[in-house]
C-alpha atoms as a PDB file:
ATOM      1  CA  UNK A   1     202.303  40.219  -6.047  1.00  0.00           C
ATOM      2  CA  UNK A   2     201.289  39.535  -2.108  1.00  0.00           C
ATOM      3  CA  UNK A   3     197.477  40.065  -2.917  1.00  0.00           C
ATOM      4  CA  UNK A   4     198.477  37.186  -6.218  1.00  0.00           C
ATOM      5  CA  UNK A   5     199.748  35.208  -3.499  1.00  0.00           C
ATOM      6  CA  UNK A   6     197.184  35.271  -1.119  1.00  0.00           C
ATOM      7  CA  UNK A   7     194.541  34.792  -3.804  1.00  0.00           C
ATOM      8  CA  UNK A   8     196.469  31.467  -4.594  1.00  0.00           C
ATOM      9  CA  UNK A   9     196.297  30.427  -1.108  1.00  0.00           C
ATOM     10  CA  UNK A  10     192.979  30.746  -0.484  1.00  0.00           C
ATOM     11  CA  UNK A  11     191.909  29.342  -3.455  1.00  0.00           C
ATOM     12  CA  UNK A  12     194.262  26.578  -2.147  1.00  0.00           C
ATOM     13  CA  UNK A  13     192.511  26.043   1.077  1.00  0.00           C
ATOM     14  CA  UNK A  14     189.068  25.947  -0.545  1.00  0.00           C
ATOM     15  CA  UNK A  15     190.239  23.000  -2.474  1.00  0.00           C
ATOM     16  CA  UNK A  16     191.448  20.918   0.390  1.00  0.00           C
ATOM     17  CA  UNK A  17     188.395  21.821   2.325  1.00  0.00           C
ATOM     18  CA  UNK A  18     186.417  20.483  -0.755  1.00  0.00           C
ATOM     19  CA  UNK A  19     188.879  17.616  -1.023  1.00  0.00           C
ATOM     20  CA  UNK A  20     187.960  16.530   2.821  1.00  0.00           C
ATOM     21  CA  UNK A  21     184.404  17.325   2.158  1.00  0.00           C
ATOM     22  CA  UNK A  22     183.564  15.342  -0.437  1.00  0.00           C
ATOM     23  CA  UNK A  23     185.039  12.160   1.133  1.00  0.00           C
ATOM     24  CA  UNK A  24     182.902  12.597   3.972  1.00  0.00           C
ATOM     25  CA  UNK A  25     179.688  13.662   2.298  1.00  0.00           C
ATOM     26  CA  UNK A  26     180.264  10.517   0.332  1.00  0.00           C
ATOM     27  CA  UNK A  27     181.311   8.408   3.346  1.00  0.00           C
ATOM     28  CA  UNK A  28     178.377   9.535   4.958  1.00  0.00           C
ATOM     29  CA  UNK A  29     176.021   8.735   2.033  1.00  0.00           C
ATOM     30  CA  UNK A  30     177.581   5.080   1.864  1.00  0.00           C
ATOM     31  CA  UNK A  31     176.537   4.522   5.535  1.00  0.00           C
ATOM     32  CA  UNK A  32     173.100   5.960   5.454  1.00  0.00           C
ATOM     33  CA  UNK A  33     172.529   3.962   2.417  1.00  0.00           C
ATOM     34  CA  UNK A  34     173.989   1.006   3.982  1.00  0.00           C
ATOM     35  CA  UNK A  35     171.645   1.497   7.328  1.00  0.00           C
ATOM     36  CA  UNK A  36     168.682   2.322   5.256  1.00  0.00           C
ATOM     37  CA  UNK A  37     169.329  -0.993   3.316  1.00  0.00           C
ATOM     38  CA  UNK A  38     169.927  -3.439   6.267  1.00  0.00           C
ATOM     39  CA  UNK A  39     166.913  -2.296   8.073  1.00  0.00           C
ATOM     40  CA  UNK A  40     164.945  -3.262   4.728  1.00  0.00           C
ATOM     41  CA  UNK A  41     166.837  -6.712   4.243  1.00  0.00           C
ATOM     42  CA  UNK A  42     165.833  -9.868   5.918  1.00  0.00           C
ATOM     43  CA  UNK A  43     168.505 -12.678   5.625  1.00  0.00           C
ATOM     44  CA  UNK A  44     166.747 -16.184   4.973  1.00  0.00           C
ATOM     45  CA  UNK A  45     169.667 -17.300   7.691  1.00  0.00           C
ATOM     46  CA  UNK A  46     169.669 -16.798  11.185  1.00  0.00           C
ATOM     47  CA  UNK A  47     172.780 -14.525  12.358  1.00  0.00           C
ATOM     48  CA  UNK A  48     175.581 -15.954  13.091  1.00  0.00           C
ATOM     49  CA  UNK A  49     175.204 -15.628  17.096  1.00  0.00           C
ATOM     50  CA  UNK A  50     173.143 -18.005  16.665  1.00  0.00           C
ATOM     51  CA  UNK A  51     174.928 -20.902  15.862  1.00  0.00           C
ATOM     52  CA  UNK A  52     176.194 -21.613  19.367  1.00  0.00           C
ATOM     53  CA  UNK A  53     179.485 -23.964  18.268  1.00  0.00           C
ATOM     54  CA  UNK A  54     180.673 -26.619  20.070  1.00  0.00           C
ATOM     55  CA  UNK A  55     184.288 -27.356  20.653  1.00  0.00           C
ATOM     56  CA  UNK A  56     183.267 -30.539  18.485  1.00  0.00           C
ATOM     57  CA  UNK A  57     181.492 -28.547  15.924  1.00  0.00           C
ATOM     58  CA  UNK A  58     183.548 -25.234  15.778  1.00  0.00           C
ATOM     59  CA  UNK A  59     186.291 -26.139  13.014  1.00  0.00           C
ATOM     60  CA  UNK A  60     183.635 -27.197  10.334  1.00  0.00           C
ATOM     61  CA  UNK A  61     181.193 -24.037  11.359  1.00  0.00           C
ATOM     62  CA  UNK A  62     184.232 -21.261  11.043  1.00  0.00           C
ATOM     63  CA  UNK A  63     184.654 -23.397   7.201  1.00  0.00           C
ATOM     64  CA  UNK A  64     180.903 -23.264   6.434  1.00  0.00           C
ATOM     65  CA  UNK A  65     180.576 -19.272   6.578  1.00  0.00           C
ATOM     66  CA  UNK A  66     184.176 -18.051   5.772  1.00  0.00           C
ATOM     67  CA  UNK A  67     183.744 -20.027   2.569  1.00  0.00           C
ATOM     68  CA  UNK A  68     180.061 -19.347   2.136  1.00  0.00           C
ATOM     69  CA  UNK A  69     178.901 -22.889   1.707  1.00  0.00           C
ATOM     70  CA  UNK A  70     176.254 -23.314   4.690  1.00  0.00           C
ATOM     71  CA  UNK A  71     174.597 -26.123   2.543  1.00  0.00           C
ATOM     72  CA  UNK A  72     177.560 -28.425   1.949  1.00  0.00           C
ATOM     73  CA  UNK A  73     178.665 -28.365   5.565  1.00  0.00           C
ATOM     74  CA  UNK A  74     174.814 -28.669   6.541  1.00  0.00           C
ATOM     75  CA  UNK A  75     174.827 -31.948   4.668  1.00  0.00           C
ATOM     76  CA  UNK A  76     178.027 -32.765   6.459  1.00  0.00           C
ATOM     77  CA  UNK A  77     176.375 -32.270   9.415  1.00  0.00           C
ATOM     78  CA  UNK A  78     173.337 -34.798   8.439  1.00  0.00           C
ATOM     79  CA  UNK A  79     175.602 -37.602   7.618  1.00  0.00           C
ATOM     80  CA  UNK A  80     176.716 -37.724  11.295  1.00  0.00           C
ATOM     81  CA  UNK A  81     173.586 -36.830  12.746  1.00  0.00           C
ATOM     82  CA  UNK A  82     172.106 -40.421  10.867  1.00  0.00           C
ATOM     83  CA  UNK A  83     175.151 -42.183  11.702  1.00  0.00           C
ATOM     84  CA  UNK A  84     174.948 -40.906  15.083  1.00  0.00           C
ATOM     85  CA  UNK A  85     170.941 -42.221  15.024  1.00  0.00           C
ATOM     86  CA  UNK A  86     172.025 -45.627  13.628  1.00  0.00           C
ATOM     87  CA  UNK A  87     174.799 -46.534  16.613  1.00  0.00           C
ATOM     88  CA  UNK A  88     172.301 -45.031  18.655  1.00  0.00           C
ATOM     89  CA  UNK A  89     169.527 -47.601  17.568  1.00  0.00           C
ATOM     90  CA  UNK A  90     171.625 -50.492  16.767  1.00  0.00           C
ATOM     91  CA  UNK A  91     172.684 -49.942  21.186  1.00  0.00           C
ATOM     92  CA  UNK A  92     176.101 -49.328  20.163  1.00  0.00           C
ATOM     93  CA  UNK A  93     175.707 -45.435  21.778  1.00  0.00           C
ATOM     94  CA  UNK A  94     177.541 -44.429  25.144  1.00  0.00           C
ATOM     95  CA  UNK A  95     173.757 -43.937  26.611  1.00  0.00           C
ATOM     96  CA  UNK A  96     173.548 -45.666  30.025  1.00  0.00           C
ATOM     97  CA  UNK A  97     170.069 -46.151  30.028  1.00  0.00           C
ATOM     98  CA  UNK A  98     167.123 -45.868  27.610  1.00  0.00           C
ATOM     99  CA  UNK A  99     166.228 -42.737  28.943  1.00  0.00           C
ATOM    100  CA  UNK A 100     169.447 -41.098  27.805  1.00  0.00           C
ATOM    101  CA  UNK A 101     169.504 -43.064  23.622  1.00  0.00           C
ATOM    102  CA  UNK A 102     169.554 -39.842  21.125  1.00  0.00           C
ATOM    103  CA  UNK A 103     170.110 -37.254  23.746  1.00  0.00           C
ATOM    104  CA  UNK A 104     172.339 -35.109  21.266  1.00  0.00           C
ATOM    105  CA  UNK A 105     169.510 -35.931  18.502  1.00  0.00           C
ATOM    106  CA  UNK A 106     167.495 -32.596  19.256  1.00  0.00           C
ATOM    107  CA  UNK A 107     170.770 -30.483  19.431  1.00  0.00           C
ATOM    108  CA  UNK A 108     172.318 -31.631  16.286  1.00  0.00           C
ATOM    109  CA  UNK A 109     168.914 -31.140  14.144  1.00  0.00           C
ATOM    110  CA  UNK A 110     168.990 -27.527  15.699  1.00  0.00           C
ATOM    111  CA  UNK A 111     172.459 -26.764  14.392  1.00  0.00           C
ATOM    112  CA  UNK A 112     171.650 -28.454  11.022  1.00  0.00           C
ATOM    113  CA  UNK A 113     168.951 -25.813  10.830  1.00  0.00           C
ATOM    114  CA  UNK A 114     170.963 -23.030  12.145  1.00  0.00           C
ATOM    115  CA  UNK A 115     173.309 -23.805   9.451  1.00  0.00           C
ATOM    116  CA  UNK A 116     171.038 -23.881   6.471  1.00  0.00           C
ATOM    117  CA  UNK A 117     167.132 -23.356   7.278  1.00  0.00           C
ATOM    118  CA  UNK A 118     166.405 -23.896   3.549  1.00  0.00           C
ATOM    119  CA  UNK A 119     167.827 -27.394   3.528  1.00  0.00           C
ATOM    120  CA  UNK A 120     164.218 -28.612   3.435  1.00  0.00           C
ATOM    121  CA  UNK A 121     164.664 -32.341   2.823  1.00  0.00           C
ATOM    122  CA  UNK A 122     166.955 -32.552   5.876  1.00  0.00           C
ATOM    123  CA  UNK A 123     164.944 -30.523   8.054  1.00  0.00           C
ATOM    124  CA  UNK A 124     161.477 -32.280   7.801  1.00  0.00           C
ATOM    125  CA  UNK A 125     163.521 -35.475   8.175  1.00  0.00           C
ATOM    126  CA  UNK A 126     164.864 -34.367  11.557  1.00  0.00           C
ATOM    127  CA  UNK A 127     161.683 -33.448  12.681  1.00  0.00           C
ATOM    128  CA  UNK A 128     159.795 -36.268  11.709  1.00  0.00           C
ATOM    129  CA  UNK A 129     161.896 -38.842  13.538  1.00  0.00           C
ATOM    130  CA  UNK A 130     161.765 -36.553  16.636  1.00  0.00           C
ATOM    131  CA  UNK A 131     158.109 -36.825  16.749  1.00  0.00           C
ATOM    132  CA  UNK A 132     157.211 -39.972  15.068  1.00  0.00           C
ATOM    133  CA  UNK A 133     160.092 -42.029  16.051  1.00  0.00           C
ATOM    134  CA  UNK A 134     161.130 -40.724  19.462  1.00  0.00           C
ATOM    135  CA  UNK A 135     157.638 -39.303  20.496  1.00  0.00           C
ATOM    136  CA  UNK A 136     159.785 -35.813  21.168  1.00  0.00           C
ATOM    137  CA  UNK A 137     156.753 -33.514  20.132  1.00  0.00           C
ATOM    138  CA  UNK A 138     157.190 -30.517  21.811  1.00  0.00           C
ATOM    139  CA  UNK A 139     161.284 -30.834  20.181  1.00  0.00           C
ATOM    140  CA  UNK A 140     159.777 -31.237  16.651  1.00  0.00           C
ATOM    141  CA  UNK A 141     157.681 -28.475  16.874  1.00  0.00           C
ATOM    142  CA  UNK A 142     159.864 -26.042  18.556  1.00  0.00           C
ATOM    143  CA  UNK A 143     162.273 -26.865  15.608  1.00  0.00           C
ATOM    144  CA  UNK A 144     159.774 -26.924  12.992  1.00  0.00           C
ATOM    145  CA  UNK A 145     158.651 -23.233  14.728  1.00  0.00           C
ATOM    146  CA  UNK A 146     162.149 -22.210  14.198  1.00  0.00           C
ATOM    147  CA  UNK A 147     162.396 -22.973  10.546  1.00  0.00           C
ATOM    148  CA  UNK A 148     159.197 -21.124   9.848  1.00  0.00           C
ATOM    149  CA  UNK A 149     160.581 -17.684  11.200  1.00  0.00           C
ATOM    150  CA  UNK A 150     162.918 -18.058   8.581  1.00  0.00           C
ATOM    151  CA  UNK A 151     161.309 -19.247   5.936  1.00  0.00           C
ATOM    152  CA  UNK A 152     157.424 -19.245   6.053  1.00  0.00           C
ATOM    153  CA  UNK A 153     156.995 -19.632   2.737  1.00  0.00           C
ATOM    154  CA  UNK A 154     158.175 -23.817   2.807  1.00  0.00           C
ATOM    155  CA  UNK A 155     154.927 -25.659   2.832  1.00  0.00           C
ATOM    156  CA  UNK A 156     156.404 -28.907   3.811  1.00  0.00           C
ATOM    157  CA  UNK A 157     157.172 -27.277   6.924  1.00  0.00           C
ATOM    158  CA  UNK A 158     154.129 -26.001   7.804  1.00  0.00           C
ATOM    159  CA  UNK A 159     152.724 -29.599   6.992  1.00  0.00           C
ATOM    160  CA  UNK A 160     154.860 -31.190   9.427  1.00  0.00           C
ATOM    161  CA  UNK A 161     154.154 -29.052  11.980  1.00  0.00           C
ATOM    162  CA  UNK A 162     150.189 -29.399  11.366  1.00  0.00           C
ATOM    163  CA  UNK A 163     150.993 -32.945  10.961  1.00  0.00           C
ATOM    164  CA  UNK A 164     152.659 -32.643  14.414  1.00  0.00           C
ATOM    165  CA  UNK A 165     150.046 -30.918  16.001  1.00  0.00           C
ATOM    166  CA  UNK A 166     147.518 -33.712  15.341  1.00  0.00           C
ATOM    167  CA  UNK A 167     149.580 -36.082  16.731  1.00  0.00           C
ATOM    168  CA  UNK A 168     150.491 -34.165  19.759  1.00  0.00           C
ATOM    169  CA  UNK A 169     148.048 -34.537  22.449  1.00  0.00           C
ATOM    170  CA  UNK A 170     146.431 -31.368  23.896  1.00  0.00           C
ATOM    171  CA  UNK A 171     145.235 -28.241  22.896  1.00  0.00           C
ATOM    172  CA  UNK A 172     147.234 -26.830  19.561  1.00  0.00           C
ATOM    173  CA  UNK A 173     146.686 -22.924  20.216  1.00  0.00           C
ATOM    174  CA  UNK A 174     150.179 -22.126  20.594  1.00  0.00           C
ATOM    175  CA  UNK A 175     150.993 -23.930  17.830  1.00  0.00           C
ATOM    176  CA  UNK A 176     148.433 -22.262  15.896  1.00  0.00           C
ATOM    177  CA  UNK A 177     149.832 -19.128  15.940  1.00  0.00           C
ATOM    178  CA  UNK A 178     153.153 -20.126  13.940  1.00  0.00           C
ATOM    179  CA  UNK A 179     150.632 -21.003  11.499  1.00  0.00           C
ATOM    180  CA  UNK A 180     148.150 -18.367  11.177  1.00  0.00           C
ATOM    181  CA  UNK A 181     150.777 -16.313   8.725  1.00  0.00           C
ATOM    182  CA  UNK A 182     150.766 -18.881   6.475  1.00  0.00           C
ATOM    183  CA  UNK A 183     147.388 -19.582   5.826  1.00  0.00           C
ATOM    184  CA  UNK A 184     147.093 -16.028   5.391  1.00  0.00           C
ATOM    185  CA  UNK A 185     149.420 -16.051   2.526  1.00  0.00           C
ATOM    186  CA  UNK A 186     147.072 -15.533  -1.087  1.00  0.00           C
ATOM    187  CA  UNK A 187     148.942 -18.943  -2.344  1.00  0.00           C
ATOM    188  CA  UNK A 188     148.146 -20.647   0.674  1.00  0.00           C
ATOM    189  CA  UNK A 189     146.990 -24.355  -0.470  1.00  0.00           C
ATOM    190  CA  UNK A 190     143.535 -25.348   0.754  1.00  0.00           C
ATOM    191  CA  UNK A 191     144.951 -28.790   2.285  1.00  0.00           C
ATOM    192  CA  UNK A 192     146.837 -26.628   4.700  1.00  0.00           C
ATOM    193  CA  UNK A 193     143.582 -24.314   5.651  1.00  0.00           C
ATOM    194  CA  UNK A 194     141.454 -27.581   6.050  1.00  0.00           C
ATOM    195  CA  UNK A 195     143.499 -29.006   8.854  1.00  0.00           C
ATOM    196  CA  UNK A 196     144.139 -25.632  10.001  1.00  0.00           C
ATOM    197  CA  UNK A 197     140.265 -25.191  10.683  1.00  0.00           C
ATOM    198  CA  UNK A 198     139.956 -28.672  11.971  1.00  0.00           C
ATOM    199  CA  UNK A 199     143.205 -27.895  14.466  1.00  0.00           C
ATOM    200  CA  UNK A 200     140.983 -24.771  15.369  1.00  0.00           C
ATOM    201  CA  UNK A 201     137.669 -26.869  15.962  1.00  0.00           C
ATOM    202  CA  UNK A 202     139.884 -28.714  18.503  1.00  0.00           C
ATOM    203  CA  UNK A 203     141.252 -25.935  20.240  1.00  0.00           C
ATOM    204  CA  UNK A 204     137.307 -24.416  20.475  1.00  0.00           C
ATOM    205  CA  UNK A 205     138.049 -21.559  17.751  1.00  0.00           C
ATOM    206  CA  UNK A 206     134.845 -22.356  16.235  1.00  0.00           C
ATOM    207  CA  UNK A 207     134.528 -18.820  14.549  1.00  0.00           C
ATOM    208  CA  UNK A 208     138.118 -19.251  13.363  1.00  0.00           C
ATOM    209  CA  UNK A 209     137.481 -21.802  12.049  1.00  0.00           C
ATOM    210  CA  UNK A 210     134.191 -20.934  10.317  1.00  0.00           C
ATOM    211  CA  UNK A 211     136.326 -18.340   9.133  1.00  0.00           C
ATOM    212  CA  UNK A 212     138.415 -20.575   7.307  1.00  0.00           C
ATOM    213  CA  UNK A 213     135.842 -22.627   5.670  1.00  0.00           C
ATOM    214  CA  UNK A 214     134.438 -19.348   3.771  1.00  0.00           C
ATOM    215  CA  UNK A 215     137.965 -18.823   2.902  1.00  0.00           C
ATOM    216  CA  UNK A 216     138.348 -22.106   1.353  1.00  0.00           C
ATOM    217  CA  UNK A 217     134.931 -22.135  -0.341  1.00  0.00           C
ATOM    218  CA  UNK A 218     135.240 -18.152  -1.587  1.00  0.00           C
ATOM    219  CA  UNK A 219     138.891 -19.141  -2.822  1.00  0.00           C
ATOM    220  CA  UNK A 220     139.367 -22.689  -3.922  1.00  0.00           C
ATOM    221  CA  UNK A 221     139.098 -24.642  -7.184  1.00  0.00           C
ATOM    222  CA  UNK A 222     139.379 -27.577  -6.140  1.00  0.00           C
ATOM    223  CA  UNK A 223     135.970 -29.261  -5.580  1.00  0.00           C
ATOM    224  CA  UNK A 224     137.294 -32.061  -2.397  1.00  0.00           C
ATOM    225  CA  UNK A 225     137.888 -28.762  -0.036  1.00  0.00           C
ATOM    226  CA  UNK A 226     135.039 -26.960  -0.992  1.00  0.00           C
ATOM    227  CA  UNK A 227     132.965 -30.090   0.075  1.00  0.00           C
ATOM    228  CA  UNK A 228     134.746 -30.455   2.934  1.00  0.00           C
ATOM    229  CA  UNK A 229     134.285 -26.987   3.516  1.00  0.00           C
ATOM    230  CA  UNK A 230     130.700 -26.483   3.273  1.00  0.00           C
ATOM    231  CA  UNK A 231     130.302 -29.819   5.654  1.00  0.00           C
ATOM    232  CA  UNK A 232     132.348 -27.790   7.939  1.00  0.00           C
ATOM    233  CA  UNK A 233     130.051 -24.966   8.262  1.00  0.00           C
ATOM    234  CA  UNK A 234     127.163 -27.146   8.453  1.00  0.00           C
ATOM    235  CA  UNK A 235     129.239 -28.815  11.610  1.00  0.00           C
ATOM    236  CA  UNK A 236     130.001 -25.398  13.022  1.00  0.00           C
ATOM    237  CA  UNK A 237     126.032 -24.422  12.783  1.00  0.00           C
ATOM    238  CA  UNK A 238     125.141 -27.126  15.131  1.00  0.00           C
ATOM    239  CA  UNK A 239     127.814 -26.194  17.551  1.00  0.00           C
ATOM    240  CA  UNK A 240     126.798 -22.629  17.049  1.00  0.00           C
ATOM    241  CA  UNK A 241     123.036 -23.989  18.163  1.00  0.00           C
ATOM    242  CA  UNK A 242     124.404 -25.968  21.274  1.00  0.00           C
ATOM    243  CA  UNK A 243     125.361 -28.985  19.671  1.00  0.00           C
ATOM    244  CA  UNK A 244     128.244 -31.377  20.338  1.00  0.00           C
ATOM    245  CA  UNK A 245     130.816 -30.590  17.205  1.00  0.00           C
ATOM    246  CA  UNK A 246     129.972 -34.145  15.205  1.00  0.00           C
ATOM    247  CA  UNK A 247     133.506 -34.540  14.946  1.00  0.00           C
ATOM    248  CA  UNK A 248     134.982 -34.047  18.365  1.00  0.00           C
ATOM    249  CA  UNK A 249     136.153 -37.566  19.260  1.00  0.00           C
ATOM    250  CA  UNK A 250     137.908 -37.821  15.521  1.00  0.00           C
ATOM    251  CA  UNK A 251     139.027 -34.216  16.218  1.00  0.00           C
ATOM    252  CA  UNK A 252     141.315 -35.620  18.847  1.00  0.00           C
ATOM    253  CA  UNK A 253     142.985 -37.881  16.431  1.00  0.00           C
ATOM    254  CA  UNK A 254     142.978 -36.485  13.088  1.00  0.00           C
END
């Protein structure tokens, strides 16, 4: 009877040791899953730390993530922003002189992006008055940089930026190298690699650019770039021989 009884207890204790061994074996299969799967995933928004909330701008954030609507509150966001612009414009801001009109501007675009980087038509819109209507440049394309880390794949960003970059005054290397992922993207559009080159023919990356021309050409269907292309190369040949590029005054202002 004692060796029936012992036989029952140990056959007891193995099954509590297997009942608190499977829990863990499976708790510790969930996590390593879970780790294995967050170093593969890359969220198209930036992380929450990011944000930076106001005091002013707290209430509506905590509402955009805890009920998971980043665009609505986003758009929220852009209606104050432009209403913000318009008083601003109209001189009905608190700005004491003109120096300080649409001081908030470049903060408030940053947390409309924060918010929702996908939110395309607001974005380019934000940018666009920064450095076509306020002459803010290096604030467009920091934002515009910004966006791109997130989502490289939105051509109309990386058209703004190039668009900013021709504006901008100065040599667009830095620039250039938010780019440079794009154009190497199989789908890249051959408008985007033509400015590209031309940005690079400014900045002196002559075989960078020469690069890009034999992309276009080897790549393309469409018969305007491949022109433009080819012309290219023949520009880059002369400069190659010790030739003035042919278009370095319109290269300033393209």
């Amino acid at each position: 009877m004692d060796k029936i009884l012992t036989k029952r207890k140990m056959n007891n204790n193995k099954i509590k040791k297997a009942g608190f061994i499977m829990p863990v074996i499976a708790l510790t299969l969930f996590l390593a899953g879970n780790f294995l799967a967050e170093k593969e995933y890359h969220s198209s928004f930036p992380p929450i730390t990011e944000l930076q909330p106001t005091a002013f701008t707290a209430p509506l954030d905590m509402a955009a993530l805890s009920l998971g609507s980043r665009r609505v509150f986003a758009d929220i966001w852009l209606i104050r922003l432009l209403i913000y612009y318009g008083l601003e414009s109209n001189g009905e801001g608190k700005a004491d002189s003109a120096d300080e009109f649409y001081k908030e501007f470049t903060g408030r675009a940053f947390h409309i992006a924060r918010l929702d980087p996908s939110f395309r038509s607001a974005n380019t819109l934000t940018a666009a008055i920064l450095a076509f209507n306020m002459n803010r440049y290096d604030d467009a394309e920091a934002l515009l940089k910004y966006l791109l880390k997130y989502h490289p794949e939105q051509r109309f960003y990386t058209q703004s930026l190039l668009s900013v970059a021709a504006r901008k005054k100065g040599d667009p290397s830095e620039m250039l190298e938010s780019i440079i992922p794009v154009i190497q993207a199989p789908d890249c559009p051959p408008l985007i690699k033509n400015i590209t080159a031309l940005l690079f023919r400014r900045a002196g990356r002559y075989a960078e650019a020469a690069e890009l021309y034999a992309d276009i050409i080897r790549t393309s269907k469409e018969k305007e770039y491949i022109d433009k292309a080819v012309q290219g190369l023949k520009d880059l040949e002369l400069v190659r021989q010790g030739y003035t590029d042919p278009l370095s005054e319109e290269l300033q202002n393209i």
